[in-house]
Protein backbone atom coordinates (compact mmCIF):
# COMPACT_ATOMS: atom_id res chain seq x y z
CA UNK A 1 -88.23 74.65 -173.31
CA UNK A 2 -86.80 71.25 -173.91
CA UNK A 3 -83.31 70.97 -175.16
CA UNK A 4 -84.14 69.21 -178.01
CA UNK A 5 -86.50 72.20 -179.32
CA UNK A 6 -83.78 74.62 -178.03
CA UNK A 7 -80.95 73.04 -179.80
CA UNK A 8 -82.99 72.66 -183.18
CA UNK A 9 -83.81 76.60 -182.78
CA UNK A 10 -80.14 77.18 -182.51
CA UNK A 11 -79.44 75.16 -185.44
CA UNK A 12 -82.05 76.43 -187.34
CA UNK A 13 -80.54 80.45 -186.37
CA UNK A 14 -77.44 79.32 -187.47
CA UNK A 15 -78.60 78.63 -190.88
CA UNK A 16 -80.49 81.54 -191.43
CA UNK A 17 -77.65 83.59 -190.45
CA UNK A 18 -75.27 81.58 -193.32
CA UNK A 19 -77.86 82.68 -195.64
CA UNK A 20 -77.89 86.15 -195.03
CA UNK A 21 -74.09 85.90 -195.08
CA UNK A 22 -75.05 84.84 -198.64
CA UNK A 23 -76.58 87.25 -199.04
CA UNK A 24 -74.79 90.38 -197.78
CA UNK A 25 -72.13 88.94 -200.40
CA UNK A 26 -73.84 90.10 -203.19
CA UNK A 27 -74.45 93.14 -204.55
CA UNK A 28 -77.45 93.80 -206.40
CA UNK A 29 -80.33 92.61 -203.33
CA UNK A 30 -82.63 92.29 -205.59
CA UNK A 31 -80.79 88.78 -207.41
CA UNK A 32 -80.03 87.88 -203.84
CA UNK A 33 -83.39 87.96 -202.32
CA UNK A 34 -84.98 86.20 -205.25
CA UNK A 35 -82.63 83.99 -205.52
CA UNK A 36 -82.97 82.89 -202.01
CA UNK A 37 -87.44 83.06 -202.30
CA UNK A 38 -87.49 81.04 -205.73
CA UNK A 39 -84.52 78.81 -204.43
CA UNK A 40 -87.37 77.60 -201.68
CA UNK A 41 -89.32 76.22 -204.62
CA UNK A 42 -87.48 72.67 -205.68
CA UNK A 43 -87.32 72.20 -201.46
CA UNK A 44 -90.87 73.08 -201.06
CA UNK A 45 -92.03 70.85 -203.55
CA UNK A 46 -89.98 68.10 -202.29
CA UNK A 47 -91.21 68.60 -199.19
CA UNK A 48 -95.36 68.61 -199.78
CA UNK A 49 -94.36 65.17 -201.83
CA UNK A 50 -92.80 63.85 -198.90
CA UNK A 51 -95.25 64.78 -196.26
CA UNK A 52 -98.84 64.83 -195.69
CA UNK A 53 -101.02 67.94 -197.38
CA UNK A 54 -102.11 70.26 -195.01
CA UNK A 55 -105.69 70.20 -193.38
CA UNK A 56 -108.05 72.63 -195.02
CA UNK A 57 -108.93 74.59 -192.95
CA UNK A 58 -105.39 75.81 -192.48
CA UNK A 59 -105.70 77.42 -196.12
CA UNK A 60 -106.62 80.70 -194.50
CA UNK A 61 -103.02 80.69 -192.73
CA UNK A 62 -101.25 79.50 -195.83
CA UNK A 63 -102.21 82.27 -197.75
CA UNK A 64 -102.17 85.12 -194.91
CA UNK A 65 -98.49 83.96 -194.08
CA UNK A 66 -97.17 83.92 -197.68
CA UNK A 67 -98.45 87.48 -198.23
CA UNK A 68 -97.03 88.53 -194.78
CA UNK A 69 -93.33 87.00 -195.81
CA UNK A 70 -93.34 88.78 -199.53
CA UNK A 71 -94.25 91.80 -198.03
CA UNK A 72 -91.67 91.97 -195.87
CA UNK A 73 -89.27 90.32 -198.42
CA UNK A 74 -90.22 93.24 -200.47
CA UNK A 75 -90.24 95.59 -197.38
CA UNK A 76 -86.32 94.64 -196.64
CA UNK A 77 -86.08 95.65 -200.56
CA UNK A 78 -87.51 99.03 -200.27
CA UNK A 79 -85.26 99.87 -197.40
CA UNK A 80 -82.20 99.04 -199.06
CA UNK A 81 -83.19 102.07 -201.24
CA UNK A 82 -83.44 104.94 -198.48
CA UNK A 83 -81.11 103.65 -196.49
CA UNK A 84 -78.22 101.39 -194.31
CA UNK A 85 -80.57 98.71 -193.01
CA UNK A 86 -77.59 96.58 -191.10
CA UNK A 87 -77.41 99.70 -189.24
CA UNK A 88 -81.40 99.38 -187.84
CA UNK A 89 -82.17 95.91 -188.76
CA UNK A 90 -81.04 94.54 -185.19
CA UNK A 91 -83.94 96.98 -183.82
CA UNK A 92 -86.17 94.77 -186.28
CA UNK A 93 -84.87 91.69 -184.99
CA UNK A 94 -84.83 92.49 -181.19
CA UNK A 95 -88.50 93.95 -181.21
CA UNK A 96 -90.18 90.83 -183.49
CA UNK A 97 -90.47 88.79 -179.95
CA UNK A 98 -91.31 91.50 -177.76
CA UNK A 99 -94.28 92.14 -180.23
CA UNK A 100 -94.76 88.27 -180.35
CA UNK A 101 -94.59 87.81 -176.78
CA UNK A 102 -97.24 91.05 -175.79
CA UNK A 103 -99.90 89.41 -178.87
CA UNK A 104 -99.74 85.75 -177.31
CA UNK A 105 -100.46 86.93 -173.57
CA UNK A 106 -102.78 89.89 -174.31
CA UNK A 107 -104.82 88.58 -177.30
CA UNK A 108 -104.33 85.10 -177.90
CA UNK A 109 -104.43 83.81 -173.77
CA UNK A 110 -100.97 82.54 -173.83
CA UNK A 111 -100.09 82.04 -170.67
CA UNK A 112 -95.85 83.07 -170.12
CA UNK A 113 -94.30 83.18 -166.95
CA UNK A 114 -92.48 85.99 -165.48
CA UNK A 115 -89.34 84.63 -165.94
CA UNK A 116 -90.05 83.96 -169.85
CA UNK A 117 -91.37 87.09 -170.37
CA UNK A 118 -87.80 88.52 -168.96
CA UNK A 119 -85.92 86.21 -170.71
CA UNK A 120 -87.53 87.41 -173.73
CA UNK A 121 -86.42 90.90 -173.05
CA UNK A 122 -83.07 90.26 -172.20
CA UNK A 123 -83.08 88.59 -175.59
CA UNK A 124 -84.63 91.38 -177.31
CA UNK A 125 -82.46 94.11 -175.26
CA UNK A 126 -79.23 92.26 -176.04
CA UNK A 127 -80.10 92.00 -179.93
CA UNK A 128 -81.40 95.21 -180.23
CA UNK A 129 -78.23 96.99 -178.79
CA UNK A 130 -76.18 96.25 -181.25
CA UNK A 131 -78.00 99.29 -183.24
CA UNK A 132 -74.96 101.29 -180.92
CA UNK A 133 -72.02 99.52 -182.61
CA UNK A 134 -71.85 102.62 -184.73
CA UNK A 135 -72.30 106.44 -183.61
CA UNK A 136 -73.71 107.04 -186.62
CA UNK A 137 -76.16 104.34 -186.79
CA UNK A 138 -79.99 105.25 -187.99
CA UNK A 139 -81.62 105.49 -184.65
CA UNK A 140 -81.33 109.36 -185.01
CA UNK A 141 -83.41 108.87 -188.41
CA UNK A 142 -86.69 108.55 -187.45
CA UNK A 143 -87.44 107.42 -190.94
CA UNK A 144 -85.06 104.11 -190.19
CA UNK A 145 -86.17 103.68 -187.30
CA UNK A 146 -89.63 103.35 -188.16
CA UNK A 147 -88.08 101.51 -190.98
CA UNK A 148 -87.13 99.23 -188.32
CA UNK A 149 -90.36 99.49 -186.67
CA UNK A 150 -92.42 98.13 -189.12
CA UNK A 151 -90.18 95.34 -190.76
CA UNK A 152 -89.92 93.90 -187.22
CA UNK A 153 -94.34 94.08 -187.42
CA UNK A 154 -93.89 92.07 -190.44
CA UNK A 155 -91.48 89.51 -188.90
CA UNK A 156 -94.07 89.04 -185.66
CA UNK A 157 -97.10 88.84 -187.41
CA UNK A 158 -96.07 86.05 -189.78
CA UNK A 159 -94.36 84.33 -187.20
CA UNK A 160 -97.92 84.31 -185.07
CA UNK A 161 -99.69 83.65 -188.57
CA UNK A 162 -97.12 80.66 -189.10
CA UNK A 163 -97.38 79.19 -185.69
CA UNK A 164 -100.75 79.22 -185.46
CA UNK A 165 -100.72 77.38 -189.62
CA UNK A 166 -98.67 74.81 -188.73
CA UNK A 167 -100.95 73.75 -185.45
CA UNK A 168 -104.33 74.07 -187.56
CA UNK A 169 -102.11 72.09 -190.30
CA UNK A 170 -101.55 68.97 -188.93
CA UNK A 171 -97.91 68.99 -190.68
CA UNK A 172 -95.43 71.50 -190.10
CA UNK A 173 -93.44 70.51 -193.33
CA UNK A 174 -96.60 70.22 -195.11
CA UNK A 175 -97.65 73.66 -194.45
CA UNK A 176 -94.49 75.54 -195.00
CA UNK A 177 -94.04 73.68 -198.62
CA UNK A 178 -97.18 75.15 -199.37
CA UNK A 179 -96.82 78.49 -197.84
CA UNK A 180 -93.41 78.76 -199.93
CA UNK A 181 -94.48 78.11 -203.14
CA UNK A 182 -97.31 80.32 -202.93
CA UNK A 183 -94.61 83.19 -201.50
CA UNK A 184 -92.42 82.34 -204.65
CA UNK A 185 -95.34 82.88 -207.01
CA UNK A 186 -96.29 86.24 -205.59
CA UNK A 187 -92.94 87.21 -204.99
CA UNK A 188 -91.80 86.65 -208.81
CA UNK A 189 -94.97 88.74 -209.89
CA UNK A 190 -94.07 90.87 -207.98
CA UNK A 191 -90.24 91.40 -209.32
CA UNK A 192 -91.31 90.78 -212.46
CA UNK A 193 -93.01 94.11 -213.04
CA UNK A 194 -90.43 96.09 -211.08
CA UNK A 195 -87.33 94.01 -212.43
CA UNK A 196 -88.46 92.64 -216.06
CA UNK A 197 -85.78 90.16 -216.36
CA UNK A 198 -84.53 89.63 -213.27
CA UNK A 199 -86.36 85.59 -212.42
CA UNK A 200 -84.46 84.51 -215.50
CA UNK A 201 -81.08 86.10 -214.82
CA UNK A 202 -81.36 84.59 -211.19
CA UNK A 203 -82.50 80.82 -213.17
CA UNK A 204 -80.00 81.25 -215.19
CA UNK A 205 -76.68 83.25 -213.85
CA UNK A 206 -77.51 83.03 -210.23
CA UNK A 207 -78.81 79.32 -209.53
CA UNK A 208 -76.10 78.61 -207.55
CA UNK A 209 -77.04 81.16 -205.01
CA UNK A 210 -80.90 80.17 -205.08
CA UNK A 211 -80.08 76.62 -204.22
CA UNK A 212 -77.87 77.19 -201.61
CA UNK A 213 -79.73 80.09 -200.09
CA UNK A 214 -82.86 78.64 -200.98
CA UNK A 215 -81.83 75.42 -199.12
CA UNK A 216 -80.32 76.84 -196.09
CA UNK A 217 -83.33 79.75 -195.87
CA UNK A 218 -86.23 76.71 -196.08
CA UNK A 219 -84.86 74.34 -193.94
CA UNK A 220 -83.97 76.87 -191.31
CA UNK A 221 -87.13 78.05 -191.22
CA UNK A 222 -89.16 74.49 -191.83
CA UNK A 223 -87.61 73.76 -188.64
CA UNK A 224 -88.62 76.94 -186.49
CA UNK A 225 -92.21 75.84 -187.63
CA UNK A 226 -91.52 72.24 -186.48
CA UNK A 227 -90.56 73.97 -183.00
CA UNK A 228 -93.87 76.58 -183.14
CA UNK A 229 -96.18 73.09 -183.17
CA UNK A 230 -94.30 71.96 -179.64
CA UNK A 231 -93.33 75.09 -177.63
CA UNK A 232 -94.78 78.84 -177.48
CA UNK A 233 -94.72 80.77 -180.36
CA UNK A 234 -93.29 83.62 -178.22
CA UNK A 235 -90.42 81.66 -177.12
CA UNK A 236 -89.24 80.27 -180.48
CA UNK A 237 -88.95 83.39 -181.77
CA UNK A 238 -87.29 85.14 -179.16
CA UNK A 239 -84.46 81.72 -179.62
CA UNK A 240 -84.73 82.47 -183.29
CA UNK A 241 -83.78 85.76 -183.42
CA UNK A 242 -80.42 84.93 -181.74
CA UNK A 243 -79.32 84.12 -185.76
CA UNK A 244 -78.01 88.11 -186.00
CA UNK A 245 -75.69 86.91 -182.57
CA UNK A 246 -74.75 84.18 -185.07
CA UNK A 247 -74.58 86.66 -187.98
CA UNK A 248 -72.28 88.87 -185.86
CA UNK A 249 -69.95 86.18 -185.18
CA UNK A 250 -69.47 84.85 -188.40
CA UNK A 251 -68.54 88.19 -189.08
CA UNK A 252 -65.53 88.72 -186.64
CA UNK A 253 -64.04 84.73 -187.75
CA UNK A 254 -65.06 84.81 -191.32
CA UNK A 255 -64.73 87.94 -192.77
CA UNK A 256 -62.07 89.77 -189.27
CA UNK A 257 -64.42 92.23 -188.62
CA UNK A 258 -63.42 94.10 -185.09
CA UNK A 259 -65.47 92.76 -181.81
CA UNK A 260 -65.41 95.50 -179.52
CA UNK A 261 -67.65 95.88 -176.32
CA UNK A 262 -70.99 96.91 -177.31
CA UNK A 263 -70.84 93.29 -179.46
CA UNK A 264 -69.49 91.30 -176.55
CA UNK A 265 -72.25 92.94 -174.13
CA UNK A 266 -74.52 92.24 -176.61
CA UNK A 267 -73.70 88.65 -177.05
CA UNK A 268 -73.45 87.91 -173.50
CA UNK A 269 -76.77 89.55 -172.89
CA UNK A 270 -78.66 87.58 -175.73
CA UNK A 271 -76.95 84.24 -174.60
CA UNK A 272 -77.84 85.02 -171.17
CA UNK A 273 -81.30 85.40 -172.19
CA UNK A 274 -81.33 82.12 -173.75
CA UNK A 275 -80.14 80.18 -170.86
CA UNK A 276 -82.82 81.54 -168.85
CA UNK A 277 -85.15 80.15 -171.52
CA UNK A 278 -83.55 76.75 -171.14
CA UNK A 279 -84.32 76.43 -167.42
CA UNK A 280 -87.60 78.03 -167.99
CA UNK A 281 -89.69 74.99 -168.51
């Protein structure tokens, strides 16, 4: 992977993990995920002004990835109710590229080296142990864990659904403006017959959250689709997912949470994992 893909990855990680530090700020999810979703909208509209429109026969892509991302937008919601995600999520997060990387070599002929393929699970391993920070964490609940399970399904198959978009596209920017907006729309029909209310007290209390989530969220992610059109879909993601390595340190400078050993192996594993992706190609 070239550095400059690699380093625009990182960046982009970075900036998804300052949004979910937005987000864990807040109580109420529910105002904090939609402000973040409808807070793509101004940026997503900016964006298909700004760029081309995407190719048509991309369509098929826009509309599978924007019901892939509100369902697991809504997923994360629903888990929030039966449940301490932050104690599973990192299982989400560290099996989204292993399920990314087995797709791309067994169905869609992507050819990964050895090397890659461990680097990807070195990733995955390091992110996913941090689910054994806590003794009491929800691996012993097989209901969380499938929890887990299938929100890290979600995460994968948009990600292939996006990356594939994007190519078929012809614009990376392009695509994701569209794919956003549509996600918005759905996503605020959505809340608006479980929450009736809630879209205009996020307009109208919360906008200051939406456009700074909603900017950090769509440009982090408008550039991991950049990156899908010029390296491996598998590989991106497994760089991606380093933002909960991100999330974990802005946790122990920001807000002096303790770093004992099970984060430091953790981070050493996941950056070790990422060097190996550096050298890779």
């Amino acid at each position: 992977m070239s550095l400059t893909v690699m380093t625009i990855v990182l960046i982009a990680a970075l900036l998804h993990a300052s949004w979910n530090y937005l987000v864990k700020q807040t109580e109420d999810k529910h105002i904090s995920m939609s402000a973040v979703v409808i807070g793509h909208t101004p940026f997503a509209i900016a964006a298909i002004l700004c760029t081309p429109l995407p190719e048509l026969n991309s369509l098929p892509y826009v509309i599978a990835g924007a019901i892939l991302h509100t369902g697991y937008q809504l997923f994360l919601l629903y888990s929030y109710r039966i449940g301490d995600l932050s104690q599973v999520y990192p299982l989400a997060r560290g099996v989204a590229p292993l399920f990314v990387a087995g797709v791309s070599v067994l169905l869609l002929g992507v050819n990964l080296s050895q090397f890659e393929m461990v680097a990807i699970v070195i990733i995955g391993t390091g992110i996913m142990s941090l689910t054994l920070v806590r003794r009491s964490d929800g691996l012993r609940n097989g209901r969380a864990t499938s929890l887990a399970i299938i929100t890290g399904g979600f995460i994968a198959a948009y990600s292939i659904v996006d990356g594939i978009g994007a190519r078929e596209a012809g614009t990376a920017l392009g695509f994701y403006g569209s794919l956003s907006i549509l996600n918005a729309i759905i996503f605020a029909a959505f809340m608006r017959f479980i929450r009736p209310g809630l879209i205009k007290k996020v307009v109208s209390q919360n906008w200051r959250l939406a456009f700074s989530g909603g900017c950090a969220s769509f440009t982090a992610y408008a550039l991991v689709i950049w990156a899908f059109t010029l390296a491996p879909i598998a590989l991106v993601t497994a760089l991606r997912e380093t933002s909960i390595i991100f999330a974990l340190l802005l946790g122990v400078f920001v807000l002096k949470e303790r770093l004992d050993l099970v984060k430091l192996i953790a981070t050493m594993l996941t950056m070790l994992g990422v060097g190996m992706l550096r050298v890779s190609r």
